[in-house]
Every structure is written in C-alpha cells, then in structure tokens.
C-alpha atoms as a PDB file:
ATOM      1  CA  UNK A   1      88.635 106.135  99.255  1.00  0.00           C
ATOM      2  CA  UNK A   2      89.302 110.000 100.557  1.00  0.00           C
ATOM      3  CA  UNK A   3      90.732 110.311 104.358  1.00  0.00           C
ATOM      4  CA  UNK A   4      87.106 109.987 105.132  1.00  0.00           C
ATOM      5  CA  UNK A   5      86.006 107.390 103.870  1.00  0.00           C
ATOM      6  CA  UNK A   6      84.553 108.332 101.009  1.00  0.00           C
ATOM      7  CA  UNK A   7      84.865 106.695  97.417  1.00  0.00           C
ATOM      8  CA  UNK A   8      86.455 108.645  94.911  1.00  0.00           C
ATOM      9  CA  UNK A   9      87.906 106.373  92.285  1.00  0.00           C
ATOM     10  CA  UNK A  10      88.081 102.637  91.243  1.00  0.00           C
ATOM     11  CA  UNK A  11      91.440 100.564  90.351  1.00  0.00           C
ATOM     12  CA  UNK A  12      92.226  97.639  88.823  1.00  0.00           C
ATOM     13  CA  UNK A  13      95.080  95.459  88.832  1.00  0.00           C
ATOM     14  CA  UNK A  14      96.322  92.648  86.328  1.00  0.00           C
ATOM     15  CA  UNK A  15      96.869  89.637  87.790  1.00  0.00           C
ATOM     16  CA  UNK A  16      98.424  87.759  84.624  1.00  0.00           C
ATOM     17  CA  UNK A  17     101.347  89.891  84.048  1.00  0.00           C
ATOM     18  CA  UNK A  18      99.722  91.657  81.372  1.00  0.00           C
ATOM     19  CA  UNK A  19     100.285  95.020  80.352  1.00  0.00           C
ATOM     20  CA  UNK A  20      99.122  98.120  81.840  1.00  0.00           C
ATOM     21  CA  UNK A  21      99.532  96.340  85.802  1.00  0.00           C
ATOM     22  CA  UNK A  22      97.554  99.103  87.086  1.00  0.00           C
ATOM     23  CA  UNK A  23      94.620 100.939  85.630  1.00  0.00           C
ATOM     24  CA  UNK A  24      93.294 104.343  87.810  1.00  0.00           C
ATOM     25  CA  UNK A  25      90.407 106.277  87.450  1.00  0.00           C
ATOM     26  CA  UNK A  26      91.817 109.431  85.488  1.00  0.00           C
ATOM     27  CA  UNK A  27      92.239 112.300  87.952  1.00  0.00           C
ATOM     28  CA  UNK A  28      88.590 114.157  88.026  1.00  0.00           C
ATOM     29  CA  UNK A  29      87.621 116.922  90.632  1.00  0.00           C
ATOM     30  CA  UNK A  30      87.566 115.028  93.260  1.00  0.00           C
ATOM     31  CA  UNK A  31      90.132 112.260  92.507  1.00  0.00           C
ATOM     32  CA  UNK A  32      94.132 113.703  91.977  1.00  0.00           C
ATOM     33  CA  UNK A  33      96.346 110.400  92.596  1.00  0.00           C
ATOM     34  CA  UNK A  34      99.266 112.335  93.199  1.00  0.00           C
ATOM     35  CA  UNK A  35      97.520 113.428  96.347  1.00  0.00           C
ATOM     36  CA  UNK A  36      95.859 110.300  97.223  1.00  0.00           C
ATOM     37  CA  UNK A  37      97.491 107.469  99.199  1.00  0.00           C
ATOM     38  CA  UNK A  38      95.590 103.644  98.780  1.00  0.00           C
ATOM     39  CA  UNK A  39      94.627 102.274 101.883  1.00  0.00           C
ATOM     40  CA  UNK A  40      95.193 105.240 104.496  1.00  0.00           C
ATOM     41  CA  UNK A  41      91.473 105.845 105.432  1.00  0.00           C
ATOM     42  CA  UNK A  42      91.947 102.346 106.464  1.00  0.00           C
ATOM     43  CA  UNK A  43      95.350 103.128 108.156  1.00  0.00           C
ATOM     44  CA  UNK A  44      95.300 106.144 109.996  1.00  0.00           C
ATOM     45  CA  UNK A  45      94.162 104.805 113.469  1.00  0.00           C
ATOM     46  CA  UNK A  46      97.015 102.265 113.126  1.00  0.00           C
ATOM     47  CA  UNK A  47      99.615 105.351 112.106  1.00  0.00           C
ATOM     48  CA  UNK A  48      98.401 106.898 114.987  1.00  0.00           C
ATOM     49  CA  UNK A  49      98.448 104.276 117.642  1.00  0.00           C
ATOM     50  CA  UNK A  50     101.915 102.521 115.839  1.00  0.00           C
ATOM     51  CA  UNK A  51     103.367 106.145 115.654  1.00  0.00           C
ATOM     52  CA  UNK A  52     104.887 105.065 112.147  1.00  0.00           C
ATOM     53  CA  UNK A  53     103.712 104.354 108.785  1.00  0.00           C
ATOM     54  CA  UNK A  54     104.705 101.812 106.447  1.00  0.00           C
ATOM     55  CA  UNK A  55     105.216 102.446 102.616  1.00  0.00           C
ATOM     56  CA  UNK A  56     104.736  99.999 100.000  1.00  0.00           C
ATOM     57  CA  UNK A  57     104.987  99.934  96.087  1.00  0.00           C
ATOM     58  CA  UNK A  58     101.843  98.285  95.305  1.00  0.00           C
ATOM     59  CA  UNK A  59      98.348  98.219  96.662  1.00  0.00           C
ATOM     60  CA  UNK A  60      98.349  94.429  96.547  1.00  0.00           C
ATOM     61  CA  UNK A  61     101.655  94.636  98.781  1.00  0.00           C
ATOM     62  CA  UNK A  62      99.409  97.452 100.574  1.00  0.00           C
ATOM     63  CA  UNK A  63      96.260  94.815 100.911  1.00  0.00           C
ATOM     64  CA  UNK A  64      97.851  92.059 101.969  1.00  0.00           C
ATOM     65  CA  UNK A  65      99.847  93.695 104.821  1.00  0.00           C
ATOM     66  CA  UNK A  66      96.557  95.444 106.384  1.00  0.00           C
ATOM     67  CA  UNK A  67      95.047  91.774 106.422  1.00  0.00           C
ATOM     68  CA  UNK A  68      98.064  90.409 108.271  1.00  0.00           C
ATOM     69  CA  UNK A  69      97.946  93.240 110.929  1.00  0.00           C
ATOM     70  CA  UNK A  70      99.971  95.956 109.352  1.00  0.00           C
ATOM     71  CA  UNK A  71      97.377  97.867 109.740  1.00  0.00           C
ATOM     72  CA  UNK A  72      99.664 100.916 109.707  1.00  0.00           C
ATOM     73  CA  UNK A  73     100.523 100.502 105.459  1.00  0.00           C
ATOM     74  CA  UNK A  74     100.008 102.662 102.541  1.00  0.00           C
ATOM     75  CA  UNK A  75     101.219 102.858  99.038  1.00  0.00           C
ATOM     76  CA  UNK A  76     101.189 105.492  96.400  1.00  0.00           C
ATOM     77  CA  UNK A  77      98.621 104.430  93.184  1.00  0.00           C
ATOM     78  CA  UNK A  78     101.398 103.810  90.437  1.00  0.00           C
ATOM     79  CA  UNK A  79     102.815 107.008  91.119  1.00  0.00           C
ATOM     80  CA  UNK A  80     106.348 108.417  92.367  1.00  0.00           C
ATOM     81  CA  UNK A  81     105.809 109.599  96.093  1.00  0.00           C
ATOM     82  CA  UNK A  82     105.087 113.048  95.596  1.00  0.00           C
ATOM     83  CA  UNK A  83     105.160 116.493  98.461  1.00  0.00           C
ATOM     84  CA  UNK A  84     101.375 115.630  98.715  1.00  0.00           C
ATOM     85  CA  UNK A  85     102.131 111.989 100.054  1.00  0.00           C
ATOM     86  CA  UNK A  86     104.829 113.716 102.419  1.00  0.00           C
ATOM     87  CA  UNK A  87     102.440 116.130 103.889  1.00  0.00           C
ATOM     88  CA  UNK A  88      99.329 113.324 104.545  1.00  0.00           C
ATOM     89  CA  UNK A  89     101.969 111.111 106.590  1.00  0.00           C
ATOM     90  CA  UNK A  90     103.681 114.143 108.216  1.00  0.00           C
ATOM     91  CA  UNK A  91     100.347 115.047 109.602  1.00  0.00           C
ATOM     92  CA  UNK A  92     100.237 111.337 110.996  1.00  0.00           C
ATOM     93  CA  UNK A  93     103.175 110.612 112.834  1.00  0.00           C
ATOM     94  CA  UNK A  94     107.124 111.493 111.772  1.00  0.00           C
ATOM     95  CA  UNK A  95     108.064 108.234 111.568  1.00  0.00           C
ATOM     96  CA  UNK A  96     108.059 106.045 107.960  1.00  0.00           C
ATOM     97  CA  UNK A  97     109.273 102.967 107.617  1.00  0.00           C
ATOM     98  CA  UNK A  98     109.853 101.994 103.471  1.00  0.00           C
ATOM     99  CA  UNK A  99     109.185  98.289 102.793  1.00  0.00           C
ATOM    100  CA  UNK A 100     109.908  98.605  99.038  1.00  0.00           C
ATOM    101  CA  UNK A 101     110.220  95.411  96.241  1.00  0.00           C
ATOM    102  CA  UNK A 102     113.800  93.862  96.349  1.00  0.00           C
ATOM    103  CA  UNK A 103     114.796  94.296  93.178  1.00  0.00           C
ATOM    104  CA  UNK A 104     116.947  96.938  91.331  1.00  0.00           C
ATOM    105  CA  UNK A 105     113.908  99.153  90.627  1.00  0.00           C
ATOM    106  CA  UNK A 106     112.699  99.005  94.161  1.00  0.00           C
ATOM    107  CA  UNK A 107     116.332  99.591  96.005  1.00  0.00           C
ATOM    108  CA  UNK A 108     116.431 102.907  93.379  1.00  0.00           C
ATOM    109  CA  UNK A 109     112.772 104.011  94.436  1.00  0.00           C
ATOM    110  CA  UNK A 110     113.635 103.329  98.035  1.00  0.00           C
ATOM    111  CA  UNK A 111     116.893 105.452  97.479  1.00  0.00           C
ATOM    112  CA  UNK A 112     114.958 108.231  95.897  1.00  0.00           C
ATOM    113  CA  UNK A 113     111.816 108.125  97.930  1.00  0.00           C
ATOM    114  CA  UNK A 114     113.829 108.038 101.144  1.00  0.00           C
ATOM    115  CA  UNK A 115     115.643 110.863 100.464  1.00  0.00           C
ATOM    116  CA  UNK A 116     112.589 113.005 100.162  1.00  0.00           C
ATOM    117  CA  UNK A 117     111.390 112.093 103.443  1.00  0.00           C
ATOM    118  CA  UNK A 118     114.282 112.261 105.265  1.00  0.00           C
ATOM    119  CA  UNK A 119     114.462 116.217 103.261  1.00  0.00           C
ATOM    120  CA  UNK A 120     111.408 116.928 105.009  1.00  0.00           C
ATOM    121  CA  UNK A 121     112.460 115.808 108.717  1.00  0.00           C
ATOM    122  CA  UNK A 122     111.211 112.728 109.358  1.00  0.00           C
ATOM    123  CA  UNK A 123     112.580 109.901 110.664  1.00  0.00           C
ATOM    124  CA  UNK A 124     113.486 107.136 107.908  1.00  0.00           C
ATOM    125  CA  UNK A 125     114.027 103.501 108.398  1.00  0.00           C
ATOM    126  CA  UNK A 126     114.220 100.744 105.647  1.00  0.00           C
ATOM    127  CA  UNK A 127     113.395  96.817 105.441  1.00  0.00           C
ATOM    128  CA  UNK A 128     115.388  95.806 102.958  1.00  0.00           C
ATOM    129  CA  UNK A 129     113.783  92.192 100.941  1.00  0.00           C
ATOM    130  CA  UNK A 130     116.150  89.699  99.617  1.00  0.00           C
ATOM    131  CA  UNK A 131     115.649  87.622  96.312  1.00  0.00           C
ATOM    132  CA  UNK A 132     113.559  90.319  94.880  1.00  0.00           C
ATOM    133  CA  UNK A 133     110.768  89.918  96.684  1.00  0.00           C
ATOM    134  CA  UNK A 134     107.722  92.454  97.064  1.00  0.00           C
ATOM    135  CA  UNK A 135     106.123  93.106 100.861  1.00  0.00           C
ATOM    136  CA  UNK A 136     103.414  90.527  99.386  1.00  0.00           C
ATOM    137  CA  UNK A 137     105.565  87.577  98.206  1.00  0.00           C
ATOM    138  CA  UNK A 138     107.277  87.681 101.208  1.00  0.00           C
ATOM    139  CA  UNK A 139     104.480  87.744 103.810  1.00  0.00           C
ATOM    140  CA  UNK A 140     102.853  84.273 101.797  1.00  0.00           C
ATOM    141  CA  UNK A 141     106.561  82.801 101.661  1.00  0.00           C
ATOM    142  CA  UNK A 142     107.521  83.282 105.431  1.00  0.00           C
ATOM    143  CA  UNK A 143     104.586  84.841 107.346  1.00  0.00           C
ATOM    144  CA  UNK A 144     103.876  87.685 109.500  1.00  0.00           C
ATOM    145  CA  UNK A 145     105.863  86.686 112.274  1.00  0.00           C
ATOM    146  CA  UNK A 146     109.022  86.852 110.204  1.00  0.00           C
ATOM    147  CA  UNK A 147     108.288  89.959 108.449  1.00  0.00           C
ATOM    148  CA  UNK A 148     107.063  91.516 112.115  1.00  0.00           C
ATOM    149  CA  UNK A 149     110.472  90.806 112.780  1.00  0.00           C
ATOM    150  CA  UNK A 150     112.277  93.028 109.621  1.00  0.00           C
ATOM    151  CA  UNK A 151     110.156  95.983 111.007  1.00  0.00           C
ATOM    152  CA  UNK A 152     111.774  95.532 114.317  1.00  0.00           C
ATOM    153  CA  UNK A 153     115.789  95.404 112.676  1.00  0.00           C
ATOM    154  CA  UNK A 154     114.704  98.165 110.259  1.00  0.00           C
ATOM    155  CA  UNK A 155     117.761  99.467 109.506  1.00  0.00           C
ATOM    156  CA  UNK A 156     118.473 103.818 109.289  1.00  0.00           C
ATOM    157  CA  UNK A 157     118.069 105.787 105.881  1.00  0.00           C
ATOM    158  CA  UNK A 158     121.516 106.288 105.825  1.00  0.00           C
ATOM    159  CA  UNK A 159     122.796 103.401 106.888  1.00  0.00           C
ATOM    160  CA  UNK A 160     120.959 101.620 104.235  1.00  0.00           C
ATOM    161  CA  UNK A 161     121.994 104.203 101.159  1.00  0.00           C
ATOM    162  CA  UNK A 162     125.884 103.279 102.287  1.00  0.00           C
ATOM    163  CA  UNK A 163     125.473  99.995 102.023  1.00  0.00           C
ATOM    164  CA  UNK A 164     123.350 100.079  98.319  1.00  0.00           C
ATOM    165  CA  UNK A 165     126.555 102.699  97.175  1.00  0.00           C
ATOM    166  CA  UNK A 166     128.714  99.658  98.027  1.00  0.00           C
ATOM    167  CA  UNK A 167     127.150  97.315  95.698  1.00  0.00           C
ATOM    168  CA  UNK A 168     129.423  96.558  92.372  1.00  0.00           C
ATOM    169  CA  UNK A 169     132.225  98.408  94.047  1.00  0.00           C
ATOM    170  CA  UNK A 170     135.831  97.028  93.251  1.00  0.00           C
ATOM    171  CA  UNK A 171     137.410  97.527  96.282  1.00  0.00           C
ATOM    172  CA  UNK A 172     140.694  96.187  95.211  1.00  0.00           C
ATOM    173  CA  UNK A 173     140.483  98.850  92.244  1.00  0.00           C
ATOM    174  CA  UNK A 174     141.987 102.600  93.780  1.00  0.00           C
ATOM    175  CA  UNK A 175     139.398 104.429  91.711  1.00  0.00           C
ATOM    176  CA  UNK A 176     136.481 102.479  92.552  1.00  0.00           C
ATOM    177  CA  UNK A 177     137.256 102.596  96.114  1.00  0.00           C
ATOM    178  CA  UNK A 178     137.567 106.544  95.854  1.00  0.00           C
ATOM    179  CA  UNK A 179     134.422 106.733  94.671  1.00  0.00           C
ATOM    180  CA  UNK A 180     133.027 105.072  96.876  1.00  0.00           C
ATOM    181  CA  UNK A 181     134.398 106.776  99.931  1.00  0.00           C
ATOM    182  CA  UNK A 182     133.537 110.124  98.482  1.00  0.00           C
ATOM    183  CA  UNK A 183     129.771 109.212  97.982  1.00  0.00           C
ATOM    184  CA  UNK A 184     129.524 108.500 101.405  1.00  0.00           C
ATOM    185  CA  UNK A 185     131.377 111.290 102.549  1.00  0.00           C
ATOM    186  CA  UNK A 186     128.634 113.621 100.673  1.00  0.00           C
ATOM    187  CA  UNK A 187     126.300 111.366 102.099  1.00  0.00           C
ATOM    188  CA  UNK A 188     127.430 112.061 105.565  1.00  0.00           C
ATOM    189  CA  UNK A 189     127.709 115.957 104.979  1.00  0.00           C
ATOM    190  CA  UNK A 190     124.006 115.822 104.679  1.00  0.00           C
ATOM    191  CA  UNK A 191     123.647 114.557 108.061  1.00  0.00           C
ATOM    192  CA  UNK A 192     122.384 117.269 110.315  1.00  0.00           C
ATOM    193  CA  UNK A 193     122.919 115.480 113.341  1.00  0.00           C
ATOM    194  CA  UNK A 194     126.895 115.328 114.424  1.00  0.00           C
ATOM    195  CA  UNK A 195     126.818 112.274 116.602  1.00  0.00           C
ATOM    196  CA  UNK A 196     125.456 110.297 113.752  1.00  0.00           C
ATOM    197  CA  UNK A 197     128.134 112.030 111.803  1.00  0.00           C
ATOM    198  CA  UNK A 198     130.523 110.884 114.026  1.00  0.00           C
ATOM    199  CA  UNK A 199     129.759 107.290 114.063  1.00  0.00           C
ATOM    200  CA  UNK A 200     128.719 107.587 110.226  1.00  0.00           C
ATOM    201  CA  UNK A 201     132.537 108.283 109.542  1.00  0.00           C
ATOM    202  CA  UNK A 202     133.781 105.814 112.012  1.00  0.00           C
ATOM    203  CA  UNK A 203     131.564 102.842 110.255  1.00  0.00           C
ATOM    204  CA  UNK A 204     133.197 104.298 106.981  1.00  0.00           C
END
C-alpha cells in the first residue's frame, strides 16, 4: 500500500527457506520500492501518537510486531534503507528505534543504517537481539511483554556502535587495543553534542 492506503504492488515471501525469500512487484509508475516503506499506511497514527518509529528487516518481522501492538513498525521491502525511507519517517516523528536480526548481517545493517539516520538528525536508539534472533522469532519465543521491555532499555546509536567495535578485540594485544581506542575516538569526533562527548570519552 501507498501512505494512503492505496495498493500499489503485491509481495511474496518464501516460507521454506527457498531461494529468492522475497519476490516484489518490479518498480512500475506508481510502485518505486526504494521509496516505499511496508506497513507504514498501517503505522503512521501509531508513529504519531508513539512519537517514534520502529525499523525492522523483514515484513514478516514488520507483520508480526503490528499484530502484537507495535503498531508503530516498518521495514524496507528487501532493500538497503535509502534517503527516501529517511525523509517518510522524518516527516513522522525524529525518533527511530532499529530492531534489526541478531546476527552478523543484521548488527552490520544496523551499523550502517544507523549511521544514516543519525547523519540526518534524528534521534537513534537500538534493541540489540541475542542468539540471532529476528524481531519475529523473538516475539513467539518470549512475548510482547518482554520485547515491550527491550524498547524501553533501547540503548543510544553510539553507545551501541562502541560496543559492536569491541567485539573480537584482543585487549591484551597493544595493537588491537589501539585500534580499538582510535575507532571510538573517530566515533566520538562525530558527536555534535559535547556533553555526550564528554561522557562518551569517560565510558572509553
């Protein structure tokens, strides 16, 4: 569906691990999925009255958390988040919260994606999932009332790249320790805000 409410384009999803998992519409005149974000027409009185959206990989992950009163969740349609994306959600509210898969490929998206948001002013927050585990798996493993829970400890952009940068490190090893503190060191230089600086460093 458009914003309002419109259809525009069907999808369909494998759902016995076979090869392509999602299948789109091709783009037409009315249908670009770089600009299109599944499940929003459906979200955007939640964005509004939540002040915050929340970003998933998948539009299962996406499904699954509207039915469990998340009403407030989108997800891109097999896509990278693009400027497009940025702009729809800017126009909701300033405030995104990424609830990304748990495994490598989802910590790097979240890394990336983040990153892009956080370029454009708004405020970022992360739930990081354990035991790579995707928004979906987790809600029919533990429930809404735990996951309600991760929203409320979301944890800061920043805070969460620092702690992925510290993953593998060898911090008995001089070099790798270097490294490491000058990653987060250019991660703190992009910081515009000098109280977060401040207590950025002191954490480091």
């Amino acid at each position: 569906f458009n914003a309002h409410n419109q259809i525009i384009a069907f999808s369909g999803r494998s759902l016995d691990g076979s090869e392509p998992k999602y299948i789109n519409t091709t783009d037409t005149e009315l249908f670009h999925k770089r600009q299109t974000l599944f499940g929003f027409n459906f979200a955007r009185d939640a964005i509004h009255r939540k002040n915050r959206s929340i970003v998933v990989e998948g539009q299962i992950d996406a499904i699954q958390m509207q039915n469990h009163g998340f009403g407030e969740t989108v997800a891109p349609l097999g896509t990278a988040l693009t400027e497009d994306h940025i702009a729809i959600l800017c126009k909701s509210n300033r405030n995104i919260v990424f609830c990304f898969d748990g495994d490598n490929a989802g910590i790097k998206a979240t890394t990336l994606n983040g990153k892009l948001f956080l370029d454009a002013k708004m405020n970022v927050k992360v739930i990081p999932l354990s035991d790579g585990l995707d928004p979906d798996d987790y809600i029919l493993k533990h429930g809404s009332e735990k996951f309600y829970s991760l929203i409320s400890n979301a944890i800061n952009y920043n805070d969460y790249k620092i702690k992925t940068l510290k993953q593998g490190v060898d911090f008995n090893s001089t070099e790798e320790l270097t490294n490491y503190i000058n990653l987060v060191l250019e991660e703190i230089s992009n910081e515009n805000d000098s109280i977060k600086r401040e207590i950025m460093l002191k954490n480091l």
